[in-house]
Protein backbone atom coordinates (compact mmCIF):
# COMPACT_ATOMS: atom_id res chain seq x y z
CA UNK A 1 101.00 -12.27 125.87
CA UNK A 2 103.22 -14.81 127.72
CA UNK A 3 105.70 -14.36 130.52
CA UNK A 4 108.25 -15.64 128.22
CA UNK A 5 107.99 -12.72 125.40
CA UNK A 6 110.30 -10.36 128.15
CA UNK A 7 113.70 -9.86 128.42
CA UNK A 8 114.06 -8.15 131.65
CA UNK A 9 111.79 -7.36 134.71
CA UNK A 10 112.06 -3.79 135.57
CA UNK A 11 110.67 -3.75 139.46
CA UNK A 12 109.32 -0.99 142.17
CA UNK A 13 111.31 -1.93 144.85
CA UNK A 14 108.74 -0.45 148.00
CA UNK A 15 105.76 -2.14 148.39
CA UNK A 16 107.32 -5.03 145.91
CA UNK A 17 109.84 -6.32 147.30
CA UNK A 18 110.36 -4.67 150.48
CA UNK A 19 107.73 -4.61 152.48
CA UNK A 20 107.54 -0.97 152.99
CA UNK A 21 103.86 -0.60 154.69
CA UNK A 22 105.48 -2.88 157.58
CA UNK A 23 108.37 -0.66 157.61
CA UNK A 24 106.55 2.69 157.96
CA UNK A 25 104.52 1.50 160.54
CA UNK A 26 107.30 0.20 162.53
CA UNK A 27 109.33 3.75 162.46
CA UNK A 28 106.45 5.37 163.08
CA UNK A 29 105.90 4.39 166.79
CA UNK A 30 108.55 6.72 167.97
CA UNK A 31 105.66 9.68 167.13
CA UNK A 32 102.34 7.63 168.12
CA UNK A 33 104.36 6.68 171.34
CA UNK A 34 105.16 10.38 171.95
CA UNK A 35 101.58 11.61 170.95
CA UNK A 36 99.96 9.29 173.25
CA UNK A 37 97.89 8.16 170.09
CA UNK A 38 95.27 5.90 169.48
CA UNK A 39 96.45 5.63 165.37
CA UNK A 40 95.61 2.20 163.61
CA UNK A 41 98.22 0.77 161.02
CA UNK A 42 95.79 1.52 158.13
CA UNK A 43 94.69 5.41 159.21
CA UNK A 44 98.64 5.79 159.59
CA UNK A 45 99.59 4.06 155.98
CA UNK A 46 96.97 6.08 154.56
CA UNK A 47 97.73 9.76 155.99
CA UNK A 48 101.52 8.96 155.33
CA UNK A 49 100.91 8.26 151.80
CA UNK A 50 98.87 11.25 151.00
CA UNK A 51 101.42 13.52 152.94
CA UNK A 52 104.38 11.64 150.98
CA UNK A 53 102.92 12.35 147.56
CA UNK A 54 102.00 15.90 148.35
CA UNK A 55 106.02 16.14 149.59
CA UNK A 56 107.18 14.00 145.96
CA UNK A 57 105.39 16.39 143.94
CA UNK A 58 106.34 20.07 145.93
CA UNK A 59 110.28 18.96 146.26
CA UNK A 60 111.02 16.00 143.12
CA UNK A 61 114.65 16.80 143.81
CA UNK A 62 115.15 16.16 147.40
CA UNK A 63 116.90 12.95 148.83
CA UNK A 64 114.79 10.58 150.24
CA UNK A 65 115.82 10.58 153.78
CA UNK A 66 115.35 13.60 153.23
CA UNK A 67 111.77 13.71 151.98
CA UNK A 68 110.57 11.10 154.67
CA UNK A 69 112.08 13.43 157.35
CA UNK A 70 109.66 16.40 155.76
CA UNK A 71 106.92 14.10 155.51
CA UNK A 72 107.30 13.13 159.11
CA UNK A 73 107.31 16.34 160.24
CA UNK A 74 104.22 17.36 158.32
CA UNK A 75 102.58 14.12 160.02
CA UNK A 76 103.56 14.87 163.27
CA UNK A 77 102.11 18.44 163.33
CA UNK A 78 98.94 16.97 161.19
CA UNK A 79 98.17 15.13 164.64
CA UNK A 80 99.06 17.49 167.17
CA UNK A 81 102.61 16.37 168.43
CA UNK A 82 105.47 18.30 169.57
CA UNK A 83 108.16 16.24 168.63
CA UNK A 84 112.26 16.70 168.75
CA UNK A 85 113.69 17.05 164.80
CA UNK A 86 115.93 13.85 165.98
CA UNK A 87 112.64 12.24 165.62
CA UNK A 88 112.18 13.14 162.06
CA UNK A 89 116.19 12.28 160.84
CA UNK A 90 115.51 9.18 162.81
CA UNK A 91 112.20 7.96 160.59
CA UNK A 92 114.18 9.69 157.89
CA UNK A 93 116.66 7.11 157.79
CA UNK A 94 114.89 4.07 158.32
CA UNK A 95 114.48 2.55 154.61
CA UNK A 96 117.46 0.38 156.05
CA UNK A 97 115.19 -1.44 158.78
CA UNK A 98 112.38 -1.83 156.28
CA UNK A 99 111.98 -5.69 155.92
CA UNK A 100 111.56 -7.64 152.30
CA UNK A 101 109.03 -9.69 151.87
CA UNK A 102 109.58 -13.16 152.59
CA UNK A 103 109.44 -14.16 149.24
CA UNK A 104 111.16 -11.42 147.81
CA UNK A 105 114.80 -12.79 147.15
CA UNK A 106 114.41 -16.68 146.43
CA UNK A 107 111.94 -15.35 143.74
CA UNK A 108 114.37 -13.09 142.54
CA UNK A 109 117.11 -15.61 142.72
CA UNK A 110 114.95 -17.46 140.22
CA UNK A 111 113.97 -14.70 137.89
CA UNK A 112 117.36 -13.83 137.68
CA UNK A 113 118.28 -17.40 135.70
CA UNK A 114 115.78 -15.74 132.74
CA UNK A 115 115.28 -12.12 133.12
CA UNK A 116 117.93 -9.12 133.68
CA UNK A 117 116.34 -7.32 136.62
CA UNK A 118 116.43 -3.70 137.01
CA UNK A 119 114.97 -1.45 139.44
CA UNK A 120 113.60 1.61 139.01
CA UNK A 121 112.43 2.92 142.52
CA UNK A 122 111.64 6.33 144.60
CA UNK A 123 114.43 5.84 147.25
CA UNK A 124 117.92 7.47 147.05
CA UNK A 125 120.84 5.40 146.28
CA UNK A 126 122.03 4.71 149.73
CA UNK A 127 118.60 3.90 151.37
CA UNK A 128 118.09 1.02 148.10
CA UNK A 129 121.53 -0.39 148.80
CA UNK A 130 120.79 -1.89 152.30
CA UNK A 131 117.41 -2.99 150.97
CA UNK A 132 119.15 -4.67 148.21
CA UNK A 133 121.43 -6.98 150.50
CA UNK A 134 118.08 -8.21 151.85
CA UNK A 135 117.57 -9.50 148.34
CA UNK A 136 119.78 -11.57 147.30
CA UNK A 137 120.63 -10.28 143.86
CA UNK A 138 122.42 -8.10 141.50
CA UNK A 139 120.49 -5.95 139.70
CA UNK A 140 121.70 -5.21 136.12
CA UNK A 141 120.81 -1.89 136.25
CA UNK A 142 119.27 0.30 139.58
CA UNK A 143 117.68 3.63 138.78
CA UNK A 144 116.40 5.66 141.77
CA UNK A 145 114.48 9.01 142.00
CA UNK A 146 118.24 10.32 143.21
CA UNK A 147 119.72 9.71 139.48
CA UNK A 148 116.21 11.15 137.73
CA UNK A 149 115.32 14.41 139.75
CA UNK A 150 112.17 13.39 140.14
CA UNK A 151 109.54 10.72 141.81
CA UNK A 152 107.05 8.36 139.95
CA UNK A 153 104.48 8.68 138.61
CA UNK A 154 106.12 11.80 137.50
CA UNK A 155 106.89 10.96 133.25
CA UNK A 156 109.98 11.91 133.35
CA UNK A 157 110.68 8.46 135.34
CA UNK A 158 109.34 5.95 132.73
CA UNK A 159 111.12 8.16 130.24
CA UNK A 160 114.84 7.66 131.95
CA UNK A 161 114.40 4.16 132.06
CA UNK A 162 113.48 3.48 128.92
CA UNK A 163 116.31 5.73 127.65
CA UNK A 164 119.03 3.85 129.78
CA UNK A 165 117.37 0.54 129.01
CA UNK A 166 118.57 0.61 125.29
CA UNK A 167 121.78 2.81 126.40
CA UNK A 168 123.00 0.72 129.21
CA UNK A 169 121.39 -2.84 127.87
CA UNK A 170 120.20 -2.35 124.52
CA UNK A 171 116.47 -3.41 125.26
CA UNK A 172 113.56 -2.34 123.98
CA UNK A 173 110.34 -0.98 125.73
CA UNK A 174 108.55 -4.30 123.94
CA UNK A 175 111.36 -6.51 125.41
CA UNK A 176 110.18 -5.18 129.25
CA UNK A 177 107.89 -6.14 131.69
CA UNK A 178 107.71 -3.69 134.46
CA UNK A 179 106.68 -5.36 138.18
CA UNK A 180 104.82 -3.50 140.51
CA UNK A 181 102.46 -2.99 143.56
CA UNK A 182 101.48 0.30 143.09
CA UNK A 183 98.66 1.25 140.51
CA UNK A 184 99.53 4.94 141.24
CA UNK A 185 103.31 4.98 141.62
CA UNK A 186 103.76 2.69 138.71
CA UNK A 187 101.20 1.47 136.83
CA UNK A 188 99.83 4.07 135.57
CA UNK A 189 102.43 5.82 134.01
CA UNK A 190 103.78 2.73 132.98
CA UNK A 191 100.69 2.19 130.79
CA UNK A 192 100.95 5.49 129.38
CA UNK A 193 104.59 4.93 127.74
CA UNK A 194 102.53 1.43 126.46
CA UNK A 195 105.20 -1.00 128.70
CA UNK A 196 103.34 -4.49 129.45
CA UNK A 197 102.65 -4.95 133.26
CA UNK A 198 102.66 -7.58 136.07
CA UNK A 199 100.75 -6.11 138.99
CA UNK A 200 102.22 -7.92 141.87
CA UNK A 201 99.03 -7.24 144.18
CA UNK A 202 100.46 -7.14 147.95
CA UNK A 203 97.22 -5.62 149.84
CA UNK A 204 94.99 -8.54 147.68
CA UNK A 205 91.80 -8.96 149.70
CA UNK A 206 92.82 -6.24 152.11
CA UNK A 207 90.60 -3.28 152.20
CA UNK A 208 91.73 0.36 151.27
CA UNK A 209 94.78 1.39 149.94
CA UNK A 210 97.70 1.52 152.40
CA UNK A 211 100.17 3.94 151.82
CA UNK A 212 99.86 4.27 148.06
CA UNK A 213 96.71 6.25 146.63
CA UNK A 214 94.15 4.91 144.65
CA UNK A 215 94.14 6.06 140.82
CA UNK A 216 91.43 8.13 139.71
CA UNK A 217 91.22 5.79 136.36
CA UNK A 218 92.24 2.27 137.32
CA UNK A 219 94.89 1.12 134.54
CA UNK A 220 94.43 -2.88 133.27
CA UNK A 221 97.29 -4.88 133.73
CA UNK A 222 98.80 -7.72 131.53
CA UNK A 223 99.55 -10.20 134.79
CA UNK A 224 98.07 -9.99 138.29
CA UNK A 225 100.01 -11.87 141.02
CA UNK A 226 99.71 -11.74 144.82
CA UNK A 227 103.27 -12.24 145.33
CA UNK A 228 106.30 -12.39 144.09
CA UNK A 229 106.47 -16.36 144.64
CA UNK A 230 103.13 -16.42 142.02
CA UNK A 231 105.10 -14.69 139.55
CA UNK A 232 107.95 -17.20 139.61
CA UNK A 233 105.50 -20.30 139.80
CA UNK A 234 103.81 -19.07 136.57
CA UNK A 235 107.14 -18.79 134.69
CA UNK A 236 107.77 -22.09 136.17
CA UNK A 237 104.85 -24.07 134.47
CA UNK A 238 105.16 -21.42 131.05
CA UNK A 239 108.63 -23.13 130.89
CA UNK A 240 107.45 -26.48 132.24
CA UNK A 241 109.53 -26.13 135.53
């Protein structure tokens, strides 16, 4: 299998190409602040993303904002803090402050001369189109959890984009690479439909699992890169620059 064999890229967006981890810990110290709390970034990525899936799976058709308004809510009284509900809306909306990675967009910028690019990601519309002016590209297609009804790694996400894949660009699930961080999110469910897989590895050679959770059965991917900026090099010297 060579990077060349794909016709599009289908990305996660969170954890991908935005840096989301940063974000979350950023808009949460509003509520350590208020707590008084002694909370390190990793014990806070970690209780966020087992409250968050808990949240995807009870409510797979509420907005994002709204759902990260819930889930900090839940967090707050988890550790013991009266907060105001402006406090929630507040962390609610902040997908728009999350940063990309640095190497998000001139990787993109690249990709984009081979690939279509289409995201399929848990945010609602709104929140992924500030993210996606930190990127630096147009996305042939963009697929959130808003137009599905649901969150990864439910099925029926994998399902609705391979549907609109061969509606909306007539490609096949052999003509698609899907590029992700997260194992759980994406990975797995990915490998289930039988789409090949670039593992884009953001936490490489950090320990535990940051605000994803760690599959019980770890899926095997077709590419591992640590970055976005690996993934472009390789097609680079496939192509021979």
């Amino acid at each position: 299998m060579k990077l060349t064999d794909f016709k599009v890229l289908t990305f996660d967006c969170y954890g991908t190409l935005i840096d989301w981890e940063t974000g979350i810990w950023n808009a949460l110290q509003p509520l350590i602040s208020a707590g008084g709390l002694k909370l390190d970034r990793e014990e806070a990525l970690a209780r966020f993303g087992k409250i968050e899936s808990e949240v995807e799976e009870a409510g797979p058709s509420l907005r994002y904002s709204t759902l990260l308004a819930a889930v900090h809510a839940r967090l707050a009284r988890d550790l013991g803090v009266n907060i105001h509900a402006d406090l929630n809306e507040r962390f609610g909306g902040s997908v728009p402050d999350w940063p990309a990675f640095p190497d998000s967009a001139e990787a993109l910028v690249y990709l984009k001369r081979h690939y279509k690019l289409v995201i399929l990601s848990n945010v609602d519309r709104t929140s992924f189109a500030a993210s996606n002016r930190k990127l630096g590209v147009t996305f042939d297609a963009i697929y959130t959890a808003e137009d599905i009804g649901s969150y990864k790694p439910d099925p029926r996400n994998f399902a609705y984009l391979l549907a609109h894949l061969e509606a909306d660009l007539g490609l096949k699930a052999g003509e698609v690479l899907h590029t992700a961080q997260s194992l759980f999110h994406d990975h797995v469910p990915a490998e289930r439909v039988g789409l090949a897989r670039a593992w884009i590895d953001r936490r490489f050679g950090m320990a535990g699992s940051g605000a994803t959770q760690i599959p019980a059965d770890l899926p095997k991917v077709d590419f591992h890169f640590k970055s976005m900026a690996e993934l472009a090099k390789a097609h680079r010297e496939a192509t021979g620059g």
